[in-house]
Protein backbone atom coordinates (compact mmCIF):
# COMPACT_ATOMS: atom_id res chain seq x y z
CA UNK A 1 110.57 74.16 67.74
CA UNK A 2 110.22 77.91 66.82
CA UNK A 3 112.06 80.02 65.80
CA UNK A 4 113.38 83.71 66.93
CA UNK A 5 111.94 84.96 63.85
CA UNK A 6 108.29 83.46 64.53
CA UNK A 7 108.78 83.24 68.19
CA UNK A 8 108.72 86.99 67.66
CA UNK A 9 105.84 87.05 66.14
CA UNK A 10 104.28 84.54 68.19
CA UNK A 11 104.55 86.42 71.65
CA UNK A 12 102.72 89.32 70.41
CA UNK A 13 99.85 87.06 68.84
CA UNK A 14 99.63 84.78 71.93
CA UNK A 15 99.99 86.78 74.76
CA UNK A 16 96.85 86.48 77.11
CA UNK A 17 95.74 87.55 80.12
CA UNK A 18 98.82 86.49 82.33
CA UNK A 19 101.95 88.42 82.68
CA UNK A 20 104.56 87.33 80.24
CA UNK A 21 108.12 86.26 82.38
CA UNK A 22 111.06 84.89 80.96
CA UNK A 23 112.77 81.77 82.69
CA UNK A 24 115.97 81.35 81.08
CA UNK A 25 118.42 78.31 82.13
CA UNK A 26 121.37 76.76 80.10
CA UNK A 27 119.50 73.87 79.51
CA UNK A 28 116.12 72.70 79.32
CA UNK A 29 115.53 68.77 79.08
CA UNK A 30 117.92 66.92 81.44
CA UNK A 31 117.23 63.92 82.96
CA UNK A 32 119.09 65.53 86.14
CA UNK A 33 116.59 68.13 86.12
CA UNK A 34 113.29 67.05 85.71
CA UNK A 35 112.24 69.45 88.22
CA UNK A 36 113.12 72.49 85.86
CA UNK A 37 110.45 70.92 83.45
CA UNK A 38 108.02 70.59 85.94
CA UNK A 39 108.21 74.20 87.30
CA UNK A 40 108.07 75.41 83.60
CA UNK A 41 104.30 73.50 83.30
CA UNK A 42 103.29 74.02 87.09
CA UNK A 43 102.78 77.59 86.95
CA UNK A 44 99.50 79.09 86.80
CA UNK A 45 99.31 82.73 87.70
CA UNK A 46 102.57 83.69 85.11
CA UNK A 47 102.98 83.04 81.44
CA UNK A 48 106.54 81.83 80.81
CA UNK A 49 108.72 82.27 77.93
CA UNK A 50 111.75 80.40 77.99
CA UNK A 51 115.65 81.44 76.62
CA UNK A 52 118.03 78.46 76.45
CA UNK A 53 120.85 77.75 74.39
CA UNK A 54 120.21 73.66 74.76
CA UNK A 55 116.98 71.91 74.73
CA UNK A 56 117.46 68.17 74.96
CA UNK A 57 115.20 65.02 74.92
CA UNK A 58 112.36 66.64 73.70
CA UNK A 59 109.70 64.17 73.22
CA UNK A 60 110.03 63.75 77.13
CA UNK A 61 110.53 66.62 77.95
CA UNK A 62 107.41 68.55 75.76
CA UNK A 63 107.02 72.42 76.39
CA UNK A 64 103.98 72.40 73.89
CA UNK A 65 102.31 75.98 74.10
CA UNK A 66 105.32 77.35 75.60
CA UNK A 67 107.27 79.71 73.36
CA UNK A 68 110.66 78.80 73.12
CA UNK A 69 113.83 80.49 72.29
CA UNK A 70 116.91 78.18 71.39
CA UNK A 71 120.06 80.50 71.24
CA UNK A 72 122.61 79.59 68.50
CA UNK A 73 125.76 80.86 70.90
CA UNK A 74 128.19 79.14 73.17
CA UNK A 75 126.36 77.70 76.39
CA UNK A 76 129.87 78.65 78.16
CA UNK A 77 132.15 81.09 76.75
CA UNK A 78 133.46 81.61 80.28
CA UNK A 79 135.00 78.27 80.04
CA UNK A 80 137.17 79.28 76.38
CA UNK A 81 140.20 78.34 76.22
CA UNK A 82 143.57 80.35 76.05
CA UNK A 83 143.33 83.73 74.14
CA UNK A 84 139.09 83.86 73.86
CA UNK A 85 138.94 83.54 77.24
CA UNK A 86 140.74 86.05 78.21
CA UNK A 87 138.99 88.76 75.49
CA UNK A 88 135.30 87.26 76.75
CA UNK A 89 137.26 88.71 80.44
CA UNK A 90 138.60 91.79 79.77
CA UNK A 91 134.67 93.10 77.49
CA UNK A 92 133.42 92.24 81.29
CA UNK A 93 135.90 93.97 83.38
CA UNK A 94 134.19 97.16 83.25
CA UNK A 95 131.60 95.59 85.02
CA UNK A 96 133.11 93.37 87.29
CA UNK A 97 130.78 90.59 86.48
CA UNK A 98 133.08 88.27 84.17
CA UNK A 99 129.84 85.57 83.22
CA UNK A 100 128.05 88.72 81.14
CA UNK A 101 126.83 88.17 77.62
CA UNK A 102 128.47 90.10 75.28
CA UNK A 103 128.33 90.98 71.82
CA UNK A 104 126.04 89.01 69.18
CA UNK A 105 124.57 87.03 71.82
CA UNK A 106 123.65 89.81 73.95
CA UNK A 107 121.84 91.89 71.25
CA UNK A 108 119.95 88.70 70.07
CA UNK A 109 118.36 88.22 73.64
CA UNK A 110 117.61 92.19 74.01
CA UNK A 111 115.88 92.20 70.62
CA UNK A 112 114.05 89.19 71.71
CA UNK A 113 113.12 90.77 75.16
CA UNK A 114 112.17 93.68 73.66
CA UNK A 115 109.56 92.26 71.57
CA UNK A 116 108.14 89.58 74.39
CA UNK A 117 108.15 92.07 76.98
CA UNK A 118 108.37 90.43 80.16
CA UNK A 119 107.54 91.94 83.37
CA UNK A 120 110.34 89.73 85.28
CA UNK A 121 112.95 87.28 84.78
CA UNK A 122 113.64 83.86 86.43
CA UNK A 123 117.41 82.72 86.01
CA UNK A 124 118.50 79.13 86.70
CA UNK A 125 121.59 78.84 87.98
CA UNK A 126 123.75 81.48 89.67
CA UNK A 127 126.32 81.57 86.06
CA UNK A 128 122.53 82.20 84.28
CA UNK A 129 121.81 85.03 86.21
CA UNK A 130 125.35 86.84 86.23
CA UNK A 131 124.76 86.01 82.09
CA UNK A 132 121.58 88.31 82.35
CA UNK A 133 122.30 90.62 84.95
CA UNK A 134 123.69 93.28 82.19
CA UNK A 135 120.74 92.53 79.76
CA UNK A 136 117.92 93.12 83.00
CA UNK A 137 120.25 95.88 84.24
CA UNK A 138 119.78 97.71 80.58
CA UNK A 139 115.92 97.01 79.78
CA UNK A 140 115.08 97.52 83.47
CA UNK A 141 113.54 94.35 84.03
CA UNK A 142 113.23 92.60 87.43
CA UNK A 143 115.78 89.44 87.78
CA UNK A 144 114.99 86.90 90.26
CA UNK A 145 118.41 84.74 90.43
CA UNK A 146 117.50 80.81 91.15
CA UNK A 147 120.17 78.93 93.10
CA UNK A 148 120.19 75.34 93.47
CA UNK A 149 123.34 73.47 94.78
CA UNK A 150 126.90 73.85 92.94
CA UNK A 151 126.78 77.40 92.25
CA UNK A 152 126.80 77.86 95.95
CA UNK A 153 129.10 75.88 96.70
CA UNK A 154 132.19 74.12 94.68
CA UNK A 155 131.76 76.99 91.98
CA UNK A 156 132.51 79.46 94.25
CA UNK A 157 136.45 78.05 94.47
CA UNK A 158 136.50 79.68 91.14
CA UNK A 159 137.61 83.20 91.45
CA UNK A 160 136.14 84.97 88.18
CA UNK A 161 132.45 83.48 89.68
CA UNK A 162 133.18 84.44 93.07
CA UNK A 163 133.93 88.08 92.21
CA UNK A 164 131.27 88.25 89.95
CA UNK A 165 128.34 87.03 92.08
CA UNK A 166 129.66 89.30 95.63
CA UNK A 167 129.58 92.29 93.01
CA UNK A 168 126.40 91.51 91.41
CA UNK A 169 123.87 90.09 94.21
CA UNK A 170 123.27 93.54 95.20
CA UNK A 171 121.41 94.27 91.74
CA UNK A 172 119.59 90.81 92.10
CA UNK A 173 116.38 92.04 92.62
CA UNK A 174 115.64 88.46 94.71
CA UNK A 175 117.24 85.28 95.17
CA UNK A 176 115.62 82.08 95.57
CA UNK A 177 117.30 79.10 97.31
CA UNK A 178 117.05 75.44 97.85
CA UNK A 179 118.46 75.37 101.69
CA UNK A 180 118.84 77.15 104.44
CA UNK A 181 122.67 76.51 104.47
CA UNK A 182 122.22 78.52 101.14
CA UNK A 183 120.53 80.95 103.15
CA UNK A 184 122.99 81.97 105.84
CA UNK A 185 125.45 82.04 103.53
CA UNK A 186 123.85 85.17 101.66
CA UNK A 187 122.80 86.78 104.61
CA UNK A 188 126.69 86.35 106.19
CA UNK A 189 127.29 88.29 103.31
CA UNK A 190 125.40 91.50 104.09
CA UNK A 191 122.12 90.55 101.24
CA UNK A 192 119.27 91.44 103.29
CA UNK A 193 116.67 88.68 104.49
CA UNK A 194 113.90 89.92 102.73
CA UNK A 195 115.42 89.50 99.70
CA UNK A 196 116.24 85.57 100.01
CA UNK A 197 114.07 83.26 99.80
CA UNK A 198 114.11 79.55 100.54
CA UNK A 199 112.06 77.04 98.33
CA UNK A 200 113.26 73.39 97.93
CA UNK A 201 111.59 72.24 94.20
CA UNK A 202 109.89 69.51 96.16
CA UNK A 203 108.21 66.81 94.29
CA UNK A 204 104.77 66.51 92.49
CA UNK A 205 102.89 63.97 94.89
CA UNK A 206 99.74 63.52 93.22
CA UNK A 207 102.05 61.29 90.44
CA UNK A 208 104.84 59.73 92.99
CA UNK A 209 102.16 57.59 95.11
CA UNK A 210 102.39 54.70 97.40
CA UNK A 211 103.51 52.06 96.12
CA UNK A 212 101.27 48.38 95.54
CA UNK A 213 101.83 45.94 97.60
CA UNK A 214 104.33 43.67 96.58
CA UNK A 215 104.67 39.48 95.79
CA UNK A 216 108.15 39.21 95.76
CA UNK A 217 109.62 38.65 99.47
CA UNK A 218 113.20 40.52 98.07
CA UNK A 219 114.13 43.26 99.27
CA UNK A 220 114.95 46.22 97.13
CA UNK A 221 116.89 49.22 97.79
CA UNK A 222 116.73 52.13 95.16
CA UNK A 223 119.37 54.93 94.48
CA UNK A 224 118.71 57.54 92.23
CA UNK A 225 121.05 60.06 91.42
CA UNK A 226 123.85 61.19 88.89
CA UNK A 227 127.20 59.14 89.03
CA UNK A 228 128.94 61.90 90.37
CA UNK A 229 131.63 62.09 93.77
CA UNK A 230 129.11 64.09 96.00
CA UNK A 231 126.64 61.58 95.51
CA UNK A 232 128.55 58.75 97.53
CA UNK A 233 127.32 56.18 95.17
CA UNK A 234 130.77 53.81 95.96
CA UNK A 235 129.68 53.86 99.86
CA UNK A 236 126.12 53.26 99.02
CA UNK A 237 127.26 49.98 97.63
CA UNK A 238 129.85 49.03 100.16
CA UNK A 239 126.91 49.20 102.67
CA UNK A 240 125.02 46.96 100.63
CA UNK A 241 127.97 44.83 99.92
CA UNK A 242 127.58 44.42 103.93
CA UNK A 243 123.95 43.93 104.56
CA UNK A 244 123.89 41.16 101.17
CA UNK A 245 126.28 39.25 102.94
CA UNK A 246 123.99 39.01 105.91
CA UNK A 247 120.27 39.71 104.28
CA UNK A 248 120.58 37.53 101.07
CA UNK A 249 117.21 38.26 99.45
CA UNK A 250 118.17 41.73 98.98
CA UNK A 251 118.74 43.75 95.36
CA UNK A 252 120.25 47.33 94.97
CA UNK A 253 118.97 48.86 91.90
CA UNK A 254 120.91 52.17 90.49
CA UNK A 255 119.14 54.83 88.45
CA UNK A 256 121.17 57.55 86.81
CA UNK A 257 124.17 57.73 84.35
CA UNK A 258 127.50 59.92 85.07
CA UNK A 259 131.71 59.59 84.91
CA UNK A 260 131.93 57.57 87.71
CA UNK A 261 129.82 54.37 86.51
CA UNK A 262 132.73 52.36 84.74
CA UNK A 263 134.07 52.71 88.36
CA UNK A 264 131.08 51.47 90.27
CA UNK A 265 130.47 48.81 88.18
CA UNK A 266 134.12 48.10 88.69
CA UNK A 267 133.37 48.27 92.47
CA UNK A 268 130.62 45.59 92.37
CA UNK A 269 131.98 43.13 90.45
CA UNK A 270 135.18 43.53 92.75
CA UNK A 271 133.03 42.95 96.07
CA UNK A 272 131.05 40.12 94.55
CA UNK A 273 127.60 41.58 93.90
CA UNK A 274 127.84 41.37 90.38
CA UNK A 275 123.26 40.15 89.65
CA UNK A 276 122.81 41.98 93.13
CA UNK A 277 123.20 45.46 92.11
CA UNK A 278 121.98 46.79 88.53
CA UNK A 279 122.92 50.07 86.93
CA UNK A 280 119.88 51.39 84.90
CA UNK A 281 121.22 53.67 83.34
CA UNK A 282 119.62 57.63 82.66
CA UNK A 283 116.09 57.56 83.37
CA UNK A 284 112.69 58.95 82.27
CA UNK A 285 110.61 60.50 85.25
CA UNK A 286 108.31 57.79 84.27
CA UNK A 287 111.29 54.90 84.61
CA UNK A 288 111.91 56.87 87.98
CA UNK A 289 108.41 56.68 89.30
CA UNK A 290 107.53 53.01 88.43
CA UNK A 291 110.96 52.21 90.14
CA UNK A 292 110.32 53.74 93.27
CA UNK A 293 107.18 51.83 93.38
CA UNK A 294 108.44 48.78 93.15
CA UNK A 295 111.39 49.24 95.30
CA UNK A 296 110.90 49.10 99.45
CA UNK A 297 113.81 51.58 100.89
CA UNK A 298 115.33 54.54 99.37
CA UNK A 299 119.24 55.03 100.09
CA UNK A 300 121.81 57.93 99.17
CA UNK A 301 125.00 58.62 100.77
CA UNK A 302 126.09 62.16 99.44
CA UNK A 303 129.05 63.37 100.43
CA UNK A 304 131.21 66.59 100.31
CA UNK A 305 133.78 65.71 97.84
CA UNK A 306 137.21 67.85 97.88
CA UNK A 307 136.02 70.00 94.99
CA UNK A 308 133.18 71.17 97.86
CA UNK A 309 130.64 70.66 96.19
CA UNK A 310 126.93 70.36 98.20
CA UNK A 311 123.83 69.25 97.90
CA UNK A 312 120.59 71.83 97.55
CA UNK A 313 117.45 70.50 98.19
CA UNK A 314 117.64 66.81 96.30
CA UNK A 315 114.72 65.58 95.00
CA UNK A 316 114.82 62.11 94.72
CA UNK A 317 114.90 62.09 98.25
CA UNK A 318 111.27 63.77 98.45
CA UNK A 319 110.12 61.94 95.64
CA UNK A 320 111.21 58.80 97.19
CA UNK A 321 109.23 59.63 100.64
CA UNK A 322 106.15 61.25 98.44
CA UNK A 323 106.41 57.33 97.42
CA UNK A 324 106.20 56.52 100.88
CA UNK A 325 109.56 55.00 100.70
CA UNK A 326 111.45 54.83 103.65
CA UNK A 327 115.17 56.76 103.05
CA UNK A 328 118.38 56.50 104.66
CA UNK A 329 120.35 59.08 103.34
CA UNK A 330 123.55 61.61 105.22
CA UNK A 331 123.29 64.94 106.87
CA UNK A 332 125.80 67.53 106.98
CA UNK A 333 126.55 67.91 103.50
CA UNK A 334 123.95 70.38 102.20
CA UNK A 335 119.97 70.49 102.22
CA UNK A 336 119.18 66.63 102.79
CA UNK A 337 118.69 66.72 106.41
CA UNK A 338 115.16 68.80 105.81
CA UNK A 339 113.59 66.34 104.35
CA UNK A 340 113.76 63.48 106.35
CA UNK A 341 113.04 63.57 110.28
CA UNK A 342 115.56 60.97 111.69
CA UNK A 343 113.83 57.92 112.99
CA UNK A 344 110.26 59.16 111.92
CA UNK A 345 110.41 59.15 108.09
CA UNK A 346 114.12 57.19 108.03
CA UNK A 347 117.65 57.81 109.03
CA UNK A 348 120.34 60.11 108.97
CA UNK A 349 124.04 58.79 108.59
CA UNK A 350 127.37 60.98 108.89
CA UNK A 351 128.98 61.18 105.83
CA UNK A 352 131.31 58.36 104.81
CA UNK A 353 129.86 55.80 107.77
CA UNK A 354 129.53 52.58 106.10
CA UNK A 355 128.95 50.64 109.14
CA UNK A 356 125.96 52.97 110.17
CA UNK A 357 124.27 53.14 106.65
CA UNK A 358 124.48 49.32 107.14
CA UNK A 359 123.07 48.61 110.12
CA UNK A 360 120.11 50.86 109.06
CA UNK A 361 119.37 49.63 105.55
CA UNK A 362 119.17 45.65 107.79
CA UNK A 363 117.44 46.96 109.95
CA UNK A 364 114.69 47.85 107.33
CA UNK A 365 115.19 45.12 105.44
CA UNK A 366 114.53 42.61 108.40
CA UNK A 367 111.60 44.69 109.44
CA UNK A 368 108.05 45.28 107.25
CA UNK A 369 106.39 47.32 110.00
CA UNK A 370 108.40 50.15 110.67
CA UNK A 371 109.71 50.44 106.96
CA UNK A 372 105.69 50.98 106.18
CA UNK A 373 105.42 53.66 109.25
CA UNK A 374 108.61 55.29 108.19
CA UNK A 375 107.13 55.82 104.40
CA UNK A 376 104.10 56.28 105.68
CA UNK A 377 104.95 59.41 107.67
CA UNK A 378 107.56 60.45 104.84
CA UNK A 379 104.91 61.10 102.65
CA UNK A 380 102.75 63.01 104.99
CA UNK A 381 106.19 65.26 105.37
CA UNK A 382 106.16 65.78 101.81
CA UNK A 383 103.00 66.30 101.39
CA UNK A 384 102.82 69.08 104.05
CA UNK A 385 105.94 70.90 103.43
CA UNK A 386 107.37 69.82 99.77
CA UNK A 387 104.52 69.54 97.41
CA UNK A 388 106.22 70.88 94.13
CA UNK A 389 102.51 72.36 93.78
CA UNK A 390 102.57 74.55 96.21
CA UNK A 391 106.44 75.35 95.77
CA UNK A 392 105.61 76.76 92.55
CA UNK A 393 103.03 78.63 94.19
CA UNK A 394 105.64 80.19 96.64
CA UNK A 395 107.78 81.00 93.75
CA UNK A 396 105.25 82.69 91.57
CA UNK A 397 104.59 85.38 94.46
CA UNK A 398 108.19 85.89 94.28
CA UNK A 399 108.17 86.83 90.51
CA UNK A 400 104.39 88.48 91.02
CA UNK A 401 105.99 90.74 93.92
CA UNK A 402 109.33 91.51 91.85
CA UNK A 403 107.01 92.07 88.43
CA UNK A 404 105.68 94.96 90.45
CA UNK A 405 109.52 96.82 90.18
CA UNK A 406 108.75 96.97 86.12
CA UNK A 407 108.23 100.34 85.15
CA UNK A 408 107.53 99.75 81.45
CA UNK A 409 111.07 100.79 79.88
CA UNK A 410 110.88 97.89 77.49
CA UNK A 411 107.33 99.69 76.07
CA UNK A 412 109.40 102.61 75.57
CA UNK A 413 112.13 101.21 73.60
CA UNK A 414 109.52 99.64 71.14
CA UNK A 415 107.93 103.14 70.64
């Protein structure tokens, strides 16, 4: 990993041809977030830098010729605890943006900016971009603020991050989102059109493929997600709980690690599926990909939880149907509906409808045919309208049209 000191040298020795951009996110490396990775490596018309303050699983998760910067500071300070709290509030007040960086931390990343010189700035997630805002803000450099799921919606109950980000969007120079529910909710909030822009990460489908034809006459269901409430997991496996009882050769396999998996498990062994449904735990996008492939329907029953917190744009879904998996998964509860057309590439189920999910996942189970024409069609869905490919594409002439804003005032503060 380099260092600040030699990544400092580095970005003047390596620089080439492309413009030099800085995408800086909390954390680079989760298993939740393969898609972060994958945007880092899919760009072609940028050179990115990246600023983090966690990197994790790292021989996954390789960066190689990518410079970056691992920040020796609190991910969070906005989460301290009695008096620090409070002092990381009030050095923000002036500002009315209560996420800023401040102090050491903040002159570490301006030195660091100064020397890369980037022509604009990608922040994942909303709290990353209010972080920035007063470093961009200073060296005049373009910030494009990335939004993705929670920081529009269950974050926003908190009051210090509410204020913050209706006070700061106006000095986002664009904002990318996952959804158009994400959408309306900016523009009901007087940010003009032109600067929001919706692009779901999408999934790579030259690597999630078809699956091979299967041996084994079982039928397996696949859920892949976090072990969180909005992901539904529990109702996912009452609904299997009733199609098992009627469709013995069936299997539910579980990818994905979280709180709530002492529960589930819990759950299964209480409804008698215990060798029916297997938890496998946090998994590689390798793990993920083989899985799908030998699995036959896709399921996920997200939910809106009573924190309110909604889906973006999820991507196992489209990597399931890039698989040419047939998915049953709920609408109304963020940006899942958009990628799936109900009864063409699978099924949408209201929220919390166990009986519904049921019926659907049997009636996929008990029929070969339309579970091929259903994945079949999902990946031509994907294909056209969320190849990761050509999402990355869309975002780079975001940054390439905001990198046009620079004026060179980090030039002048090296001279």
């Amino acid at each position: 990993m380099i260092g600040m000191d030699q990544l400092n040298k580095n970005a003047n020795n390596e620089r080439c041809g492309k413009l030099a951009f800085i995408v800086v996110a909390r954390q680079i490396g989760a298993l939740s977030e393969t898609w972060l990775w994958r945007q880092l490596k899919g760009f072609t018309r940028l050179k990115p830098y990246v600023l983090t303050w966690k990197y994790l699983n790292q021989e996954t998760f390789k960066l190689d010729d990518i410079a970056t910067c691992i920040l020796p500071f609190d991910p969070w300070p906005e989460h301290k605890r009695g008096l620090g709290r409070w002092i990381y509030r009030l050095r923000n007040l002036p500002r009315v943006n209560f996420y800023g960086s401040v102090g050491a931390e903040r002159h570490a990343i301006e030195k660091w900016l100064v020397d890369v010189q980037p022509k604009v700035m990608l922040c994942h997630f909303g709290p990353t971009a209010l972080k920035l805002l007063p470093i961009a803000k200073h060296l005049d450099i373009p910030l494009v603020a990335h939004f993705h799921g929670v920081d529009l919606s269950s974050s926003l109950r908190n009051r210090w991050y509410r204020w913050s980000l209706l006070a700061g969007m106006k000095d986002f120079d664009a904002m990318v989102v996952v959804g158009s529910h994400q959408y309306h909710w900016m523009i009901q909030r007087g940010v003009p059109p032109e600067r929001v822009h919706i692009i779901p990460c999408g999934a790579p489908t030259q690597l999630f493929k078809p699956k091979e034809p299967r041996k084994s006459e079982q039928i397996q269901f696949i859920a892949v997600s976090s072990l969180v409430e909005k992901k539904g997991v529990k109702y996912t496996i009452r609904a299997f709980a009733k199609v098992s009882h009627v469709f013995y050769n069936t299997k539910l396999l579980i990818l994905g690690d979280g709180p709530l998996r002492q529960d589930l498990e819990a759950l299964t062994h209480n409804l008698g599926l215990t060798g029916k449904v297997s938890f496998a735990g946090a998994s590689s996008p390798d793990q993920v990909q083989r899985c799908l492939q030998q699995s036959d329907v896709f399921v996920q029953h997200s939910i809106i939880p009573s924190s309110g917190a909604m889906e973006g744009s999820p991507v196992a879904i489209a990597e399931a149907s890039s698989s040419a998996l047939p998915v049953i998964v709920t609408h109304g509860c963020g940006g899942t509906e958009k990628l799936v057309v109900h009864g063409e590439t699978g099924f949408l189920v209201p929220q919390r409808d166990i009986e519904t999910m049921a019926r659907y996942m049997l009636k996929l189970a008990r029929d070969p045919a339309l579970r091929k024409r259903l994945g079949s069609a999902g990946r031509k869905h994907i294909m056209a309208e969320f190849n990761s490919e050509n999402q990355i594409s869309k975002l780079e002439d975001v940054l390439l049209k905001c990198s046009d804003k620079s004026n060179g005032s980090l030039a002048n503060l090296m001279s």
